[in-house]
PDB file of N, CA and C in Angstrom:
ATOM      1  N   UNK A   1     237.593 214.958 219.160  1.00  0.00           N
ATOM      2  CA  UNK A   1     236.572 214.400 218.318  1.00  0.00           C
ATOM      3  C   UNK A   1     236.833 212.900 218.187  1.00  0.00           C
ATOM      4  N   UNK A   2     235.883 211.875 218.535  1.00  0.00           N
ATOM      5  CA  UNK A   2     235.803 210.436 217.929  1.00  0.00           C
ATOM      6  C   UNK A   2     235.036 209.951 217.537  1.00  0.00           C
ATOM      7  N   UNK A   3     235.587 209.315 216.514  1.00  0.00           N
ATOM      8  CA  UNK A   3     234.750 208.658 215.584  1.00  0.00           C
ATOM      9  C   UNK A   3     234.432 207.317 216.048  1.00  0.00           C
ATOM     10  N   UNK A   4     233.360 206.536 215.249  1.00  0.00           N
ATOM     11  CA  UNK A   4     232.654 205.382 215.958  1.00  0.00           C
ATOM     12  C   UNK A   4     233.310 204.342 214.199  1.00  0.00           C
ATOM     13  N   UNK A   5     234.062 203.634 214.715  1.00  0.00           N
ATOM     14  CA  UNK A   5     234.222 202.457 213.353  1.00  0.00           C
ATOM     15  C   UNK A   5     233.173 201.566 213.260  1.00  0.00           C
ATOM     16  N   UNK A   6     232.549 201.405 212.519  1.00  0.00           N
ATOM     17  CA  UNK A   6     231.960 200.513 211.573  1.00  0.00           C
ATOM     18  C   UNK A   6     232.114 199.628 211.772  1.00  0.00           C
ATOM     19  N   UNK A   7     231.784 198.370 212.261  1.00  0.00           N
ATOM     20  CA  UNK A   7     232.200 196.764 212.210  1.00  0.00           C
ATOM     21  C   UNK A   7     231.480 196.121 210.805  1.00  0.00           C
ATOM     22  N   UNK A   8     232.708 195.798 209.913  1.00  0.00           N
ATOM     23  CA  UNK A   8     232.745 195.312 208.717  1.00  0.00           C
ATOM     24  C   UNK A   8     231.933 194.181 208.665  1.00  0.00           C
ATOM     25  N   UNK A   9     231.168 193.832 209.332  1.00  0.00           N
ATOM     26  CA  UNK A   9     229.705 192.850 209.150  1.00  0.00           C
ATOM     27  C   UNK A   9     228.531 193.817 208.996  1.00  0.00           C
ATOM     28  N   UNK A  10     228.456 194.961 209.752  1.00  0.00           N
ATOM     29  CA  UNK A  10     227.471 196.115 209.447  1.00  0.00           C
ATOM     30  C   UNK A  10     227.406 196.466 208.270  1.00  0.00           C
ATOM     31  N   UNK A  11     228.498 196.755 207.078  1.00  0.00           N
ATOM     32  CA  UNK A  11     228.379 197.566 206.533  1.00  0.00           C
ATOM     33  C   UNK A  11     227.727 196.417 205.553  1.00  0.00           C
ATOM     34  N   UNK A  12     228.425 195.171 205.280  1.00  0.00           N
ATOM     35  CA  UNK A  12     228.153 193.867 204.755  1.00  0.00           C
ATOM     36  C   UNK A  12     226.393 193.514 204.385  1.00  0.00           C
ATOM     37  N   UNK A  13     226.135 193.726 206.336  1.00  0.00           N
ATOM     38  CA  UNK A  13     224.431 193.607 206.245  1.00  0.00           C
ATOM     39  C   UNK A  13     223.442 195.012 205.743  1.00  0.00           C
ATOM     40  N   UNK A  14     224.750 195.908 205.261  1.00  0.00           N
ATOM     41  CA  UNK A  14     223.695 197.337 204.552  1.00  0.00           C
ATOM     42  C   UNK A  14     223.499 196.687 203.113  1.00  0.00           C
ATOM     43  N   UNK A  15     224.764 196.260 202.706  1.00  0.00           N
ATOM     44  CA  UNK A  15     225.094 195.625 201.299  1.00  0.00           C
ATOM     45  C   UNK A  15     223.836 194.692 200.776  1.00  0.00           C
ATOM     46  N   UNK A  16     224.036 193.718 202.160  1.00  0.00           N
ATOM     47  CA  UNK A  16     222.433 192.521 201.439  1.00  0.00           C
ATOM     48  C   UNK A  16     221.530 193.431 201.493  1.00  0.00           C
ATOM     49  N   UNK A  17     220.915 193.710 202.244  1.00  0.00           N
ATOM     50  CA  UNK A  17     219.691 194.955 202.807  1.00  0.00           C
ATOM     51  C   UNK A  17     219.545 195.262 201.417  1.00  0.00           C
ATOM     52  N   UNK A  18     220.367 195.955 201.251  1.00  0.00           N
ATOM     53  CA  UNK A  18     220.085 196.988 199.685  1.00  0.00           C
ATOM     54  C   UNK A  18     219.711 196.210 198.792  1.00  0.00           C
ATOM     55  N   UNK A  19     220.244 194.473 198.669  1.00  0.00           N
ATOM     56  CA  UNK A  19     220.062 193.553 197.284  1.00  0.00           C
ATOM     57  C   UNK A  19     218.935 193.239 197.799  1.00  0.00           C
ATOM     58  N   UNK A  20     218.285 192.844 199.225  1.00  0.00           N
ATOM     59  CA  UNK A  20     216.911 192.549 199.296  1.00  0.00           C
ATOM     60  C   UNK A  20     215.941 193.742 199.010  1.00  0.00           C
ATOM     61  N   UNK A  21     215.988 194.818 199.191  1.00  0.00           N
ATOM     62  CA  UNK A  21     215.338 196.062 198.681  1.00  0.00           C
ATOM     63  C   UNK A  21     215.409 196.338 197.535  1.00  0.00           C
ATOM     64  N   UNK A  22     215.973 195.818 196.728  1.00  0.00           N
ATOM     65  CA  UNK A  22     216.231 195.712 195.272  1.00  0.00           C
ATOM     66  C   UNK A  22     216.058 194.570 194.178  1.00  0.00           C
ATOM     67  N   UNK A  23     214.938 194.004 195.088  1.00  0.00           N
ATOM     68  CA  UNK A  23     214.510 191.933 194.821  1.00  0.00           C
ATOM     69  C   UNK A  23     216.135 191.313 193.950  1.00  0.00           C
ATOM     70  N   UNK A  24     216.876 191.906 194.124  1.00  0.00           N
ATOM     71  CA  UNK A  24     217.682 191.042 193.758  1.00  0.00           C
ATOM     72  C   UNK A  24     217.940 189.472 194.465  1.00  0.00           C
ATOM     73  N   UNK A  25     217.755 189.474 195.684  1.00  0.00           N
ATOM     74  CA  UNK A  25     217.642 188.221 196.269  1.00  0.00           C
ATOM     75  C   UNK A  25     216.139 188.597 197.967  1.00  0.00           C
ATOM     76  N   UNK A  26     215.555 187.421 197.526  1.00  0.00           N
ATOM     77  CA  UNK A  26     214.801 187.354 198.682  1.00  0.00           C
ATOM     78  C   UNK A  26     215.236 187.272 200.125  1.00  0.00           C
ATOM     79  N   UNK A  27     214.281 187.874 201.315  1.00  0.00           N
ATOM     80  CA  UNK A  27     214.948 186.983 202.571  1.00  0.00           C
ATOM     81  C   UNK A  27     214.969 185.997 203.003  1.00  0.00           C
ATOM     82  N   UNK A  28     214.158 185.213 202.732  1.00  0.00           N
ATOM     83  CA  UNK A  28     213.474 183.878 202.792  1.00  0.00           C
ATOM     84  C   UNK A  28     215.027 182.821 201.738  1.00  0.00           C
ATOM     85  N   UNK A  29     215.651 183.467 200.818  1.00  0.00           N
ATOM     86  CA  UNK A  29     216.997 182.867 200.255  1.00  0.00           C
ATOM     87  C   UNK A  29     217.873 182.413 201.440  1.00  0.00           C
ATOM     88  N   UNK A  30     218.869 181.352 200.743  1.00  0.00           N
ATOM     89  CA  UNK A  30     219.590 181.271 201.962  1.00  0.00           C
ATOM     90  C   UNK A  30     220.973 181.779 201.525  1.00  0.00           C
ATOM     91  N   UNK A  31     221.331 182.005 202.528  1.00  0.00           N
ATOM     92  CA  UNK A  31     222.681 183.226 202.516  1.00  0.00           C
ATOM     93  C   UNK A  31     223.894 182.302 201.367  1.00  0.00           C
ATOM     94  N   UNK A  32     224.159 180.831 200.802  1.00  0.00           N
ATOM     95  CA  UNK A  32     224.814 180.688 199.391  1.00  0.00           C
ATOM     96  C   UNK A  32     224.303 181.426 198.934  1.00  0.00           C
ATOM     97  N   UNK A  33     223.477 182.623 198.085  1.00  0.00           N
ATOM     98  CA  UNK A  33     223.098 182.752 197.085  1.00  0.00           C
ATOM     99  C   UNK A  33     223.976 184.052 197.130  1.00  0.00           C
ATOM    100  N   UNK A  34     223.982 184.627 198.114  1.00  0.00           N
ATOM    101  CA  UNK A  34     224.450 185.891 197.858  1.00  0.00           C
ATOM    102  C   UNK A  34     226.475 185.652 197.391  1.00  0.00           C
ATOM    103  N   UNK A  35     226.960 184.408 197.740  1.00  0.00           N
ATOM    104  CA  UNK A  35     228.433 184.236 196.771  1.00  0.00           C
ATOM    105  C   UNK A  35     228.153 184.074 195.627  1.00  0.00           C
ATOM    106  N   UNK A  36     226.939 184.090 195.243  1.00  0.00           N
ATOM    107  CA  UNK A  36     227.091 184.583 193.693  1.00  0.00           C
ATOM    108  C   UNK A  36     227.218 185.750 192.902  1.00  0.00           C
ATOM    109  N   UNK A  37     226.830 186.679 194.047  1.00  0.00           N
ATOM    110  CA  UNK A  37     227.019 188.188 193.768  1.00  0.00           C
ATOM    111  C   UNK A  37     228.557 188.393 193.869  1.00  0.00           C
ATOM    112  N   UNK A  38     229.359 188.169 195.284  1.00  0.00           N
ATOM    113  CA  UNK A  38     230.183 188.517 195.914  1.00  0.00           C
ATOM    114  C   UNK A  38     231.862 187.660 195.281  1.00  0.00           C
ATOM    115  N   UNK A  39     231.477 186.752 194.557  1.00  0.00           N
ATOM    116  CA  UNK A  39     232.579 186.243 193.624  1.00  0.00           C
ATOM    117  C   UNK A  39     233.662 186.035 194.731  1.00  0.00           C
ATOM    118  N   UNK A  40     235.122 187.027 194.173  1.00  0.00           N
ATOM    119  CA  UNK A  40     236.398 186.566 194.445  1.00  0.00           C
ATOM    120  C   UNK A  40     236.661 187.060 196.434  1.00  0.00           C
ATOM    121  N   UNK A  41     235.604 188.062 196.651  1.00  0.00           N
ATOM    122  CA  UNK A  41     235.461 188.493 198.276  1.00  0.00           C
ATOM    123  C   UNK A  41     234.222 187.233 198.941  1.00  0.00           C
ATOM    124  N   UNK A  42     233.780 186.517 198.803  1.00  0.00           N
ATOM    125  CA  UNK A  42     232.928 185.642 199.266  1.00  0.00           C
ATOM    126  C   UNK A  42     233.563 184.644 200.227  1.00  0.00           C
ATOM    127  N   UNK A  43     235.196 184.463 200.021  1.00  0.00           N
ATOM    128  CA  UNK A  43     235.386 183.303 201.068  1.00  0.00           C
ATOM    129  C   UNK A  43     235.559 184.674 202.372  1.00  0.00           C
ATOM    130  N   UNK A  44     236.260 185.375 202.444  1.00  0.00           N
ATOM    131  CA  UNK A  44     236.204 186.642 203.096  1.00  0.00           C
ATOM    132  C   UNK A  44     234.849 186.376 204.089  1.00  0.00           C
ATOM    133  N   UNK A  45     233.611 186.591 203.042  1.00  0.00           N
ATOM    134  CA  UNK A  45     232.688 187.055 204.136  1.00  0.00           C
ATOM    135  C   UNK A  45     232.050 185.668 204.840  1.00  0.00           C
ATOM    136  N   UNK A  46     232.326 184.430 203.764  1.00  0.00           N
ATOM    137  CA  UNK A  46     231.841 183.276 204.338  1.00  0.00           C
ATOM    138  C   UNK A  46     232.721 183.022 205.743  1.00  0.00           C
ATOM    139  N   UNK A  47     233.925 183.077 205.906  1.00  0.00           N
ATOM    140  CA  UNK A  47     234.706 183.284 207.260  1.00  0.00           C
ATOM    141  C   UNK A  47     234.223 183.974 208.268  1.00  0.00           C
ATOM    142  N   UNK A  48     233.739 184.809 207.765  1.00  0.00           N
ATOM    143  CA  UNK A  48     232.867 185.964 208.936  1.00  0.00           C
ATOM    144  C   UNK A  48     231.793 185.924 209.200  1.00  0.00           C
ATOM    145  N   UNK A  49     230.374 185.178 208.123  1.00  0.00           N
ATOM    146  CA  UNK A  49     229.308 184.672 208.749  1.00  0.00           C
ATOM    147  C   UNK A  49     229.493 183.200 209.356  1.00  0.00           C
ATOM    148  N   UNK A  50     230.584 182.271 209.359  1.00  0.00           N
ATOM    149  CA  UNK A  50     230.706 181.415 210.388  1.00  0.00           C
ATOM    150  C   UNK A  50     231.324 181.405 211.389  1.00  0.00           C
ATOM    151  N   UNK A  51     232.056 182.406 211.339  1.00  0.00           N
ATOM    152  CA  UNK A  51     232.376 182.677 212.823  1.00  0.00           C
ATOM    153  C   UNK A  51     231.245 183.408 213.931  1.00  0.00           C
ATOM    154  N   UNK A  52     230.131 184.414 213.366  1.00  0.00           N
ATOM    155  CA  UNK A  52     229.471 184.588 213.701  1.00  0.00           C
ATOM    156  C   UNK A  52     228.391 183.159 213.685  1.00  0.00           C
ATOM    157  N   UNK A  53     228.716 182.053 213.555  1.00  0.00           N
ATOM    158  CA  UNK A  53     228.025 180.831 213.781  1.00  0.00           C
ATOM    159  C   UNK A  53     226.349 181.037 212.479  1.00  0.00           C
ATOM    160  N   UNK A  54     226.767 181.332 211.783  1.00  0.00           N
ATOM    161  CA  UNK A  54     225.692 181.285 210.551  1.00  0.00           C
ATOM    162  C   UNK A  54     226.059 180.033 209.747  1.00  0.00           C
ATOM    163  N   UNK A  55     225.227 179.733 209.359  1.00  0.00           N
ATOM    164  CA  UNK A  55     225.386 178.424 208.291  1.00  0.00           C
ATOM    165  C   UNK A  55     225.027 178.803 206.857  1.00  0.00           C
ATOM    166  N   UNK A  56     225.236 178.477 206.235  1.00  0.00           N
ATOM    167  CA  UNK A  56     224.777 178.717 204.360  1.00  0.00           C
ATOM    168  C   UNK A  56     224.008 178.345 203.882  1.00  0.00           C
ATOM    169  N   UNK A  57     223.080 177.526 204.854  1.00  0.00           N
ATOM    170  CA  UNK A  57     221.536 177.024 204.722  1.00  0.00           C
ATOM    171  C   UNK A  57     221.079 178.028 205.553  1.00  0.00           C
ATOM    172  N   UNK A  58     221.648 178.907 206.638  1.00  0.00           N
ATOM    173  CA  UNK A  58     220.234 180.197 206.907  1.00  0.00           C
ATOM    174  C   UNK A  58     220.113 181.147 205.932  1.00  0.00           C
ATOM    175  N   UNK A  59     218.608 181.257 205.896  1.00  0.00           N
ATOM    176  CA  UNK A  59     218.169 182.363 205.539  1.00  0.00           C
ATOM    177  C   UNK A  59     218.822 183.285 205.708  1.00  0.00           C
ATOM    178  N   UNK A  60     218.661 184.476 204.090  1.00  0.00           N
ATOM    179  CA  UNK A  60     218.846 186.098 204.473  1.00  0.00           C
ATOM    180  C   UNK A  60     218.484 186.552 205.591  1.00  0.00           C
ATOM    181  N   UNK A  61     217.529 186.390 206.066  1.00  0.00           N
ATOM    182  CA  UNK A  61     216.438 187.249 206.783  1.00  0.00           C
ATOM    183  C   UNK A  61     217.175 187.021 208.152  1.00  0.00           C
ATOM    184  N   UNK A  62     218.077 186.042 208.156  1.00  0.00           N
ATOM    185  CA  UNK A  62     218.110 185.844 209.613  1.00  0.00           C
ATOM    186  C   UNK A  62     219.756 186.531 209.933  1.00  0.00           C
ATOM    187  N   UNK A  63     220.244 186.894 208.544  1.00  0.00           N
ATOM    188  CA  UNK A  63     221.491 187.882 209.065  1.00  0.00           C
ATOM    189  C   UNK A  63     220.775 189.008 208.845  1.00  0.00           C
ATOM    190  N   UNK A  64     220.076 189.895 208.691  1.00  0.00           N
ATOM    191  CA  UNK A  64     219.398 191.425 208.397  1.00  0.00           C
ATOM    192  C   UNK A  64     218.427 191.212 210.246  1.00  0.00           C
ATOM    193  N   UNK A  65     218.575 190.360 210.914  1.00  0.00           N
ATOM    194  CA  UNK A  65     217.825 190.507 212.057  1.00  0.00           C
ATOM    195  C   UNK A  65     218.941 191.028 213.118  1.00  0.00           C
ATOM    196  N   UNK A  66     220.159 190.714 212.841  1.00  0.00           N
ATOM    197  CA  UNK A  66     221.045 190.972 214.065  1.00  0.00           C
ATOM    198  C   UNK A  66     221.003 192.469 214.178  1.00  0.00           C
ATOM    199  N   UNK A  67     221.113 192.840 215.298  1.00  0.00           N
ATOM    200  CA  UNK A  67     220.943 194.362 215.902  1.00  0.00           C
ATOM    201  C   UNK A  67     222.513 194.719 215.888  1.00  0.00           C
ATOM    202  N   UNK A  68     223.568 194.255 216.990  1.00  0.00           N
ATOM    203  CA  UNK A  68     224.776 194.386 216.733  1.00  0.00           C
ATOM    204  C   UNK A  68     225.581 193.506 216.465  1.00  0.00           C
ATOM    205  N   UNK A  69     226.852 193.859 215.720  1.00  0.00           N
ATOM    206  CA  UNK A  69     228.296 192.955 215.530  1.00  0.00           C
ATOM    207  C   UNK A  69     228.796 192.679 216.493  1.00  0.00           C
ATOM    208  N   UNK A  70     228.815 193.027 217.855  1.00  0.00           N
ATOM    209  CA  UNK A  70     230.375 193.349 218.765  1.00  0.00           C
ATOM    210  C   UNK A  70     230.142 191.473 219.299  1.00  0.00           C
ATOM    211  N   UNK A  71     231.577 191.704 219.135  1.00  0.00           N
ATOM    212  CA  UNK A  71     232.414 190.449 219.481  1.00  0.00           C
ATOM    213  C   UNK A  71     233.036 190.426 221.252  1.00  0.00           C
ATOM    214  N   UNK A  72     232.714 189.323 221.615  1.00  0.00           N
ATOM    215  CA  UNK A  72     232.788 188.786 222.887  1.00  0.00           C
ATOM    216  C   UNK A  72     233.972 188.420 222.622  1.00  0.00           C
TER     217      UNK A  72
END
C-alpha cells in the first residue's frame, strides 16, 4: 500500500481557499493580508510563497490558480 504525501503548499492553498469561501479575504487581496491571519507561522509560509517566486503584492487568486506544487 502507498500513500501519496501532500506537498505542504497544497494543503496551505486548501487553507486560503476555505478563507476565500468564507469572504474572510477576497481573491482579488493580495497575498500580505493573509499574515494577518497566519501570525507567528507566516514567515514559514512567506519563505515558501517566494521561493515559489510569488510576491506579496500578488493577488490571492493567483496562488488558488496553481494546479501543482512539485518542485524542479
Amino acid at each position: 500500500m502507498s500513500q501519496q504525501v501532500i506537498h505542504p503548499m497544497s494543503k496551505f492553498q486548501r487553507q486560503v481557499r476555505s478563507l476565500v469561501d468564507s469572504k474572510v479575504v477576497r481573491p482579488s487581496d493580495r497575498l500580505w493580508k493573509i499574515a494577518l491571519l497566519y501570525g507567528d507561522e507566516w514567515s514559514y509560509w512567506k519563505k515558501e510563497l517566494e521561493d515559489f517566486e510569488f510576491s506579496m503584492k500578488d493577488p490571492i487568486s493567483d496562488l488558488l490558480l496553481v494546479e501543482s506544487w512539485d518542485e524542479d
